[in-house]
N, C-alpha and C. Protein backbone atom coordinates (compact mmCIF):
# COMPACT_ATOMS: atom_id res chain seq x y z
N UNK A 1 -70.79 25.43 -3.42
CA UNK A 1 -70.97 26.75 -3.99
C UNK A 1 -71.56 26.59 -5.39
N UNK A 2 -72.46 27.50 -5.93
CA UNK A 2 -72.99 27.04 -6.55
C UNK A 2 -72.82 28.88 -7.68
N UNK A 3 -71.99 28.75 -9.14
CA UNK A 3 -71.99 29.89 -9.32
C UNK A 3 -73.20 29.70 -10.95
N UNK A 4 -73.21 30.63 -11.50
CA UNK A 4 -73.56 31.27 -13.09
C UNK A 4 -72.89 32.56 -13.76
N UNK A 5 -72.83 32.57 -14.72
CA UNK A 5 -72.27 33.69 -15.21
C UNK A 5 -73.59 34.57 -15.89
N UNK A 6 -73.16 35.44 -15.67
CA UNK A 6 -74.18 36.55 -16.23
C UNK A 6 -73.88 37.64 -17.43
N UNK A 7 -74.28 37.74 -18.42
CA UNK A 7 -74.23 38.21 -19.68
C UNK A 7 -75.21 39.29 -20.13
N UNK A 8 -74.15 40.40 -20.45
CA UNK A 8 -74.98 41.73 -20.76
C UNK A 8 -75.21 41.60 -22.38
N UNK A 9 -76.12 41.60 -23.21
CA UNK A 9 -75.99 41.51 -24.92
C UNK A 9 -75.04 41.01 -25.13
N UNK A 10 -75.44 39.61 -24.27
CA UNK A 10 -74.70 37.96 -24.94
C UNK A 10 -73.16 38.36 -24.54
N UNK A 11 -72.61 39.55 -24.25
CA UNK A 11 -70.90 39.29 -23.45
C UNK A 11 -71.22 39.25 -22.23
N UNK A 12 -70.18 38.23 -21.54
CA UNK A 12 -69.90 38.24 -20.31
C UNK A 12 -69.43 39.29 -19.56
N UNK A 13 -70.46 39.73 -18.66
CA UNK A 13 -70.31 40.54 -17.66
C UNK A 13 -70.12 40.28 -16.30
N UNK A 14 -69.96 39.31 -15.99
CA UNK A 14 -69.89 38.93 -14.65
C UNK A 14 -70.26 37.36 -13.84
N UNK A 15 -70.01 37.65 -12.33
CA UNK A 15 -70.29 35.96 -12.00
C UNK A 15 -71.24 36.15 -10.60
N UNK A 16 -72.59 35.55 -10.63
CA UNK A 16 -72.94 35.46 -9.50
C UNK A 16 -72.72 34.16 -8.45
N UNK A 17 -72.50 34.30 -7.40
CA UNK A 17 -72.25 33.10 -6.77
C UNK A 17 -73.24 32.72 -5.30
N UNK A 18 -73.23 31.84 -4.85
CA UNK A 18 -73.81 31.12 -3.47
C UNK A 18 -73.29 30.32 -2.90
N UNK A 19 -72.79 30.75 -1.58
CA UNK A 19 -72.11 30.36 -0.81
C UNK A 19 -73.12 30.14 0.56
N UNK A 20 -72.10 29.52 1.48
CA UNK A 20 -72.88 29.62 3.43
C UNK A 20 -73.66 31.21 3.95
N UNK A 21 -72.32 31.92 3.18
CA UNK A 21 -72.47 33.22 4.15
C UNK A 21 -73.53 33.99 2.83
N UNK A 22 -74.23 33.52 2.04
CA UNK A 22 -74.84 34.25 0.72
C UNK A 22 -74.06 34.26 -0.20
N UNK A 23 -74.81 35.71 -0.85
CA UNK A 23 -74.42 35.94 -2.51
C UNK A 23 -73.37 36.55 -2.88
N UNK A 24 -72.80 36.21 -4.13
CA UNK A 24 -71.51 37.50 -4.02
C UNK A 24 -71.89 37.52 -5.44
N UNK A 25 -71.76 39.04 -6.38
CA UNK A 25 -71.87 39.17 -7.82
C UNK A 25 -70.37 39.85 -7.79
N UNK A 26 -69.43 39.68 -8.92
CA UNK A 26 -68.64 40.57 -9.32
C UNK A 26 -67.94 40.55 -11.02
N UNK A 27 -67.86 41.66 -11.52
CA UNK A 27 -67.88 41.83 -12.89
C UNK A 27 -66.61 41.39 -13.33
N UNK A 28 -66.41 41.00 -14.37
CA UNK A 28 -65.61 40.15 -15.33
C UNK A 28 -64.48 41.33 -15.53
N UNK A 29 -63.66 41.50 -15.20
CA UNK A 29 -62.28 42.25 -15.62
C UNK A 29 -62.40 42.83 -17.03
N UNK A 30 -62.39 41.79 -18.09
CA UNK A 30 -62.60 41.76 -19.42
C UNK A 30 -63.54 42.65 -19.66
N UNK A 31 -65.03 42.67 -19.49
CA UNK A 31 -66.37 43.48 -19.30
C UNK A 31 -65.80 45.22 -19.22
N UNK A 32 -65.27 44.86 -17.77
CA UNK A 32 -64.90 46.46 -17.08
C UNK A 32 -63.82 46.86 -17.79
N UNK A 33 -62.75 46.25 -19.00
CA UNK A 33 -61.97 46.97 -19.68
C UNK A 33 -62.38 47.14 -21.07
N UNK A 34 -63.67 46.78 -21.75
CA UNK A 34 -64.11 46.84 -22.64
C UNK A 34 -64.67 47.71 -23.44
N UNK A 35 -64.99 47.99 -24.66
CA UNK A 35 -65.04 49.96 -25.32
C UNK A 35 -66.30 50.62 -24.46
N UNK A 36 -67.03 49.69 -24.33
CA UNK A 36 -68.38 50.76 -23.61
C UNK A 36 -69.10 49.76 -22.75
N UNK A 37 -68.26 48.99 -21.72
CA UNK A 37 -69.20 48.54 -20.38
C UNK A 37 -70.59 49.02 -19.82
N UNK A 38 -71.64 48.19 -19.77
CA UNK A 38 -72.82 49.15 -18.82
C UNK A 38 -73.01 48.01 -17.63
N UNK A 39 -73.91 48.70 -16.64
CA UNK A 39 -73.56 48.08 -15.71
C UNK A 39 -74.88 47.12 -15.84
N UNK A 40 -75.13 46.12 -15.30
CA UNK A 40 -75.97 45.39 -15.40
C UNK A 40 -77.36 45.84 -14.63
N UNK A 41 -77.24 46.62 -13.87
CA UNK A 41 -78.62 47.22 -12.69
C UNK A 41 -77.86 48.83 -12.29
N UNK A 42 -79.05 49.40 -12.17
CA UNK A 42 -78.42 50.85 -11.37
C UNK A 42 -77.73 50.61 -9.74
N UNK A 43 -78.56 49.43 -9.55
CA UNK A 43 -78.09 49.51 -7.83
C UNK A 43 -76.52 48.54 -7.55
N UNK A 44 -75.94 47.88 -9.38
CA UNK A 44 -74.65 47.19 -9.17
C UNK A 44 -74.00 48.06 -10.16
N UNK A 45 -73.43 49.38 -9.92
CA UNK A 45 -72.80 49.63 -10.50
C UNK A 45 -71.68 48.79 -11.32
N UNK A 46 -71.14 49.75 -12.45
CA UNK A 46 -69.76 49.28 -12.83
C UNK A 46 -68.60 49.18 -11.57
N UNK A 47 -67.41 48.44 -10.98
CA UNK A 47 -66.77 48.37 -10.00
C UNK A 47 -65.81 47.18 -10.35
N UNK A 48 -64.67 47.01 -9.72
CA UNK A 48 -64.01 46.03 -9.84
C UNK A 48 -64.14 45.27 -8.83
N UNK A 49 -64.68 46.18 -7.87
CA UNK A 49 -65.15 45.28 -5.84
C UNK A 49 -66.52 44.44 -5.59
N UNK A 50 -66.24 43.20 -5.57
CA UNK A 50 -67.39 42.54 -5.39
C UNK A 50 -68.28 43.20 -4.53
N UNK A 51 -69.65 42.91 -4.92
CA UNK A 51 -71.31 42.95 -4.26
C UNK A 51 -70.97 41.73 -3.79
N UNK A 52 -71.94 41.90 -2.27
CA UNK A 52 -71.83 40.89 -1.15
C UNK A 52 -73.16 40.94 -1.03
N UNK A 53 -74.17 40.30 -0.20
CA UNK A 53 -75.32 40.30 0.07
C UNK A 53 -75.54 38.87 1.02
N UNK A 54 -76.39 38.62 2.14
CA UNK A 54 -77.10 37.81 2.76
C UNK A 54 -78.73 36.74 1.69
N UNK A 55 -78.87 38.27 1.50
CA UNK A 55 -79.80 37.56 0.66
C UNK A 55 -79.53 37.61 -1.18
N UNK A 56 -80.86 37.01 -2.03
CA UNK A 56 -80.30 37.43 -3.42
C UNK A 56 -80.61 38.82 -3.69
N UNK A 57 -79.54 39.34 -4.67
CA UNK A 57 -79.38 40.80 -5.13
C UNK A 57 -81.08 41.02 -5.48
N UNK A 58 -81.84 42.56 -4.84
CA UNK A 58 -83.24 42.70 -5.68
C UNK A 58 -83.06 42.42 -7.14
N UNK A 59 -82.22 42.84 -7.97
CA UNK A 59 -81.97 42.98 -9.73
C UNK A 59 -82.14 41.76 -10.07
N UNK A 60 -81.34 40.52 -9.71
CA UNK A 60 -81.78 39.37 -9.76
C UNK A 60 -82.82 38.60 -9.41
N UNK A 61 -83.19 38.64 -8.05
CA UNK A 61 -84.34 38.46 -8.02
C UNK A 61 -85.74 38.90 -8.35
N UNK A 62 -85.49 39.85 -9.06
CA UNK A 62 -86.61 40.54 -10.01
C UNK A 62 -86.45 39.52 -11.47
N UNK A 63 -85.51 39.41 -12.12
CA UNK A 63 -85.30 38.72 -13.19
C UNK A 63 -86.27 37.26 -12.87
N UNK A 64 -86.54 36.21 -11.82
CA UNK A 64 -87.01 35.27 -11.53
C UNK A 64 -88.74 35.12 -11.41
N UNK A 65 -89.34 34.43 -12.36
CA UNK A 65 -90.44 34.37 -12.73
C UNK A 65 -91.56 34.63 -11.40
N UNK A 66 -92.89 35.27 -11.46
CA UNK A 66 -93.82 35.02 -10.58
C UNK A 66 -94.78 34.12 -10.50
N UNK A 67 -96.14 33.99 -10.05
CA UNK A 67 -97.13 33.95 -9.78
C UNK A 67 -97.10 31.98 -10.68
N UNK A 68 -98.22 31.80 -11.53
CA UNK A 68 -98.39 30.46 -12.53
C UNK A 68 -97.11 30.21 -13.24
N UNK A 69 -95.99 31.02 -13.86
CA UNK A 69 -95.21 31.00 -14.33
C UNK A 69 -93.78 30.11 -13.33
N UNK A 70 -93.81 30.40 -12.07
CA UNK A 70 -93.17 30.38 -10.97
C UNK A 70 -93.43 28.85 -10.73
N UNK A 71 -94.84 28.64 -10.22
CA UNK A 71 -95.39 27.08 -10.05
C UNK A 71 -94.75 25.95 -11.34
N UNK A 72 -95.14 26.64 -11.96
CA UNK A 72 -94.44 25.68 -13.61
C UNK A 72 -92.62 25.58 -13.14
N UNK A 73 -91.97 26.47 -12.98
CA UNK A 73 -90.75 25.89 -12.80
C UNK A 73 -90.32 25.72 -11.18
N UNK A 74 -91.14 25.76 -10.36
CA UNK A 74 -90.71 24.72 -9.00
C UNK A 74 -91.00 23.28 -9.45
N UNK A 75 -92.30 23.02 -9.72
CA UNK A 75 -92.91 21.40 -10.31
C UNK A 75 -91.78 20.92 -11.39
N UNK A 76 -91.80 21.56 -12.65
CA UNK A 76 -90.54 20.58 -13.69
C UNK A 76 -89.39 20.78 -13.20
N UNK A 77 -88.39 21.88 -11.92
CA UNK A 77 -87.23 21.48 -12.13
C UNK A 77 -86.82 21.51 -10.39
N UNK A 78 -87.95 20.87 -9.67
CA UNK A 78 -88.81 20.31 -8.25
C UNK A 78 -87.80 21.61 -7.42
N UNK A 79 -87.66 22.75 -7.84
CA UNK A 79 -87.18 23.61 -6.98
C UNK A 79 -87.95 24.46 -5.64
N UNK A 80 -87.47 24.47 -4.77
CA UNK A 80 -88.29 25.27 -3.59
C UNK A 80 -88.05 26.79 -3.99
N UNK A 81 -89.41 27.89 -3.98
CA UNK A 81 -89.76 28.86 -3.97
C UNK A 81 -88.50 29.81 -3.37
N UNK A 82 -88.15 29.22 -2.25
CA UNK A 82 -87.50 29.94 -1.25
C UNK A 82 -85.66 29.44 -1.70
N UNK A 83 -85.53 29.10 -3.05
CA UNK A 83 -84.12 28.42 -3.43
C UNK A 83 -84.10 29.18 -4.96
N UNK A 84 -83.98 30.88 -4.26
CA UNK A 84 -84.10 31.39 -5.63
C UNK A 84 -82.82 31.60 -5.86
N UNK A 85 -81.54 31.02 -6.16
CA UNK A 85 -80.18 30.86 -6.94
C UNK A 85 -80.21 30.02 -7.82
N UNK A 86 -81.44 28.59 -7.31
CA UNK A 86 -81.58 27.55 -8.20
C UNK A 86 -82.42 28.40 -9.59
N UNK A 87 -83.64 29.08 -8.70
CA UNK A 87 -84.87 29.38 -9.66
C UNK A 87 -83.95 30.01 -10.79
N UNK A 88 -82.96 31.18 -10.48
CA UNK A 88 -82.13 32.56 -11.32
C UNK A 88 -81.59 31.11 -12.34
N UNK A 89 -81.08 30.06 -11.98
CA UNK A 89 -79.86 29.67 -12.53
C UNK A 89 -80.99 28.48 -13.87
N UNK A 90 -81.94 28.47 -13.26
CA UNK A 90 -83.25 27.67 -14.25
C UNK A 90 -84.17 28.38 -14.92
N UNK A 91 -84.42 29.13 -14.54
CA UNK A 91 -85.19 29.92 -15.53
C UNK A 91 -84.57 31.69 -16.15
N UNK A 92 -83.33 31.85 -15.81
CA UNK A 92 -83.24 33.19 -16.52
C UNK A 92 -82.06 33.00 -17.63
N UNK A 93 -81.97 31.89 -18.14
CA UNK A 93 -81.10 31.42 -19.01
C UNK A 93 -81.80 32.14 -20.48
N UNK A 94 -83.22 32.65 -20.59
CA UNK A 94 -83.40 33.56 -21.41
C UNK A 94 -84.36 34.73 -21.94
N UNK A 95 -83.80 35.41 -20.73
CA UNK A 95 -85.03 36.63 -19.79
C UNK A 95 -85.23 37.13 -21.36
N UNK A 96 -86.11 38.20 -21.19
CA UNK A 96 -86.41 39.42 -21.71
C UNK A 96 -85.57 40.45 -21.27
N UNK A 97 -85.06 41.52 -22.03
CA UNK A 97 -84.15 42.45 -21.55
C UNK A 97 -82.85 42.03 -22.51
N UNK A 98 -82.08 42.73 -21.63
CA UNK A 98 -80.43 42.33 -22.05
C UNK A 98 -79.93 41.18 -21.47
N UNK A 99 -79.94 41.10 -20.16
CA UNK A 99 -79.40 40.11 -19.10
C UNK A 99 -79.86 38.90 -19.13
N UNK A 100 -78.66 38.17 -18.91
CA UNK A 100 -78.78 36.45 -19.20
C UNK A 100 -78.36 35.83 -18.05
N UNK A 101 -78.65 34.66 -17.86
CA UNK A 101 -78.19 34.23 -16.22
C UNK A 101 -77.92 32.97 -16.81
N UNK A 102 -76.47 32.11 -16.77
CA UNK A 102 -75.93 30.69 -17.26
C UNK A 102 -75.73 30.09 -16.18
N UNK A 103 -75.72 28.91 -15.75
CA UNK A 103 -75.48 28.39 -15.09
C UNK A 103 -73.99 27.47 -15.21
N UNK A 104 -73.30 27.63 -14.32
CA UNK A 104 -71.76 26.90 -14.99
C UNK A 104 -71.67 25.80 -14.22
N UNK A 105 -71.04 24.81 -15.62
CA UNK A 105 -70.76 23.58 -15.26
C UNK A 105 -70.12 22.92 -13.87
C-alpha cells in the first residue's frame, strides 16, 4: 500500500492511499475539527466517510503533470504513465494552487 498525505495551505488535510482494490482519500479528523476547514475539491466534499474509487480521484489526477512536462518525470523518476499514484506522489509535492501531495515514509 502505498499512501501520501495531502495538505490544504500547508495543514494537513487528509490521506490518499493505494491499495489492490484502488484508491481511498479520507480527511484528517484534526482538518474536519478545525476553525474553518475547506474541502480540498468540490467533488470531495468535507466528510468524515472515506472516498473510495477503482481508479485515481479526477481532482488528483488533474493535479499530475501533462504533455513534455509528464515525459520529464516518467524518464528521471522511470515511472509508467499509467502509475499515476507514483506520478501524484513525485511530482505534486509542489503544485500550484493550495494543495500539496507528500509522500509518506
Amino acid at each position: 500500500m502505498r499512501k501520501a498525505d495531502v495538505y490544504m495551505h500547508d495543514q494537513l488535510a487528509g490521506i490518499i492511499s493505494e491499495n489492490e482494490d484502488g484508491y481511498l482519500f479520507v480527511y484528517n479528523r484534526d482538518y474536519l475539527e478545525s476553525k474553518s476547514p475547506e474541502a480540498i475539491s468540490l467533488t470531495l466534499p468535507l466528510t468524515d466517510k472515506p472516498y473510495k474509487s477503482v481508479t485515481m480521484f479526477p481532482f488528483f489526477d488533474g493535479l499530475i503533470p501533462e504533455g513534455w512536462l509528464l515525459d520529464i518525470a516518467e524518464k528521471n523518476w522511470k515511472l509508467r504513465e499509467a502509475d499515476r499514484m507514483g506520478l501524484l506522489m513525485a511530482c505534486c509535492r509542489d503544485c500550484i494552487g493550495a494543495v500539496s501531495v507528500i509522500a509518506e515514509d
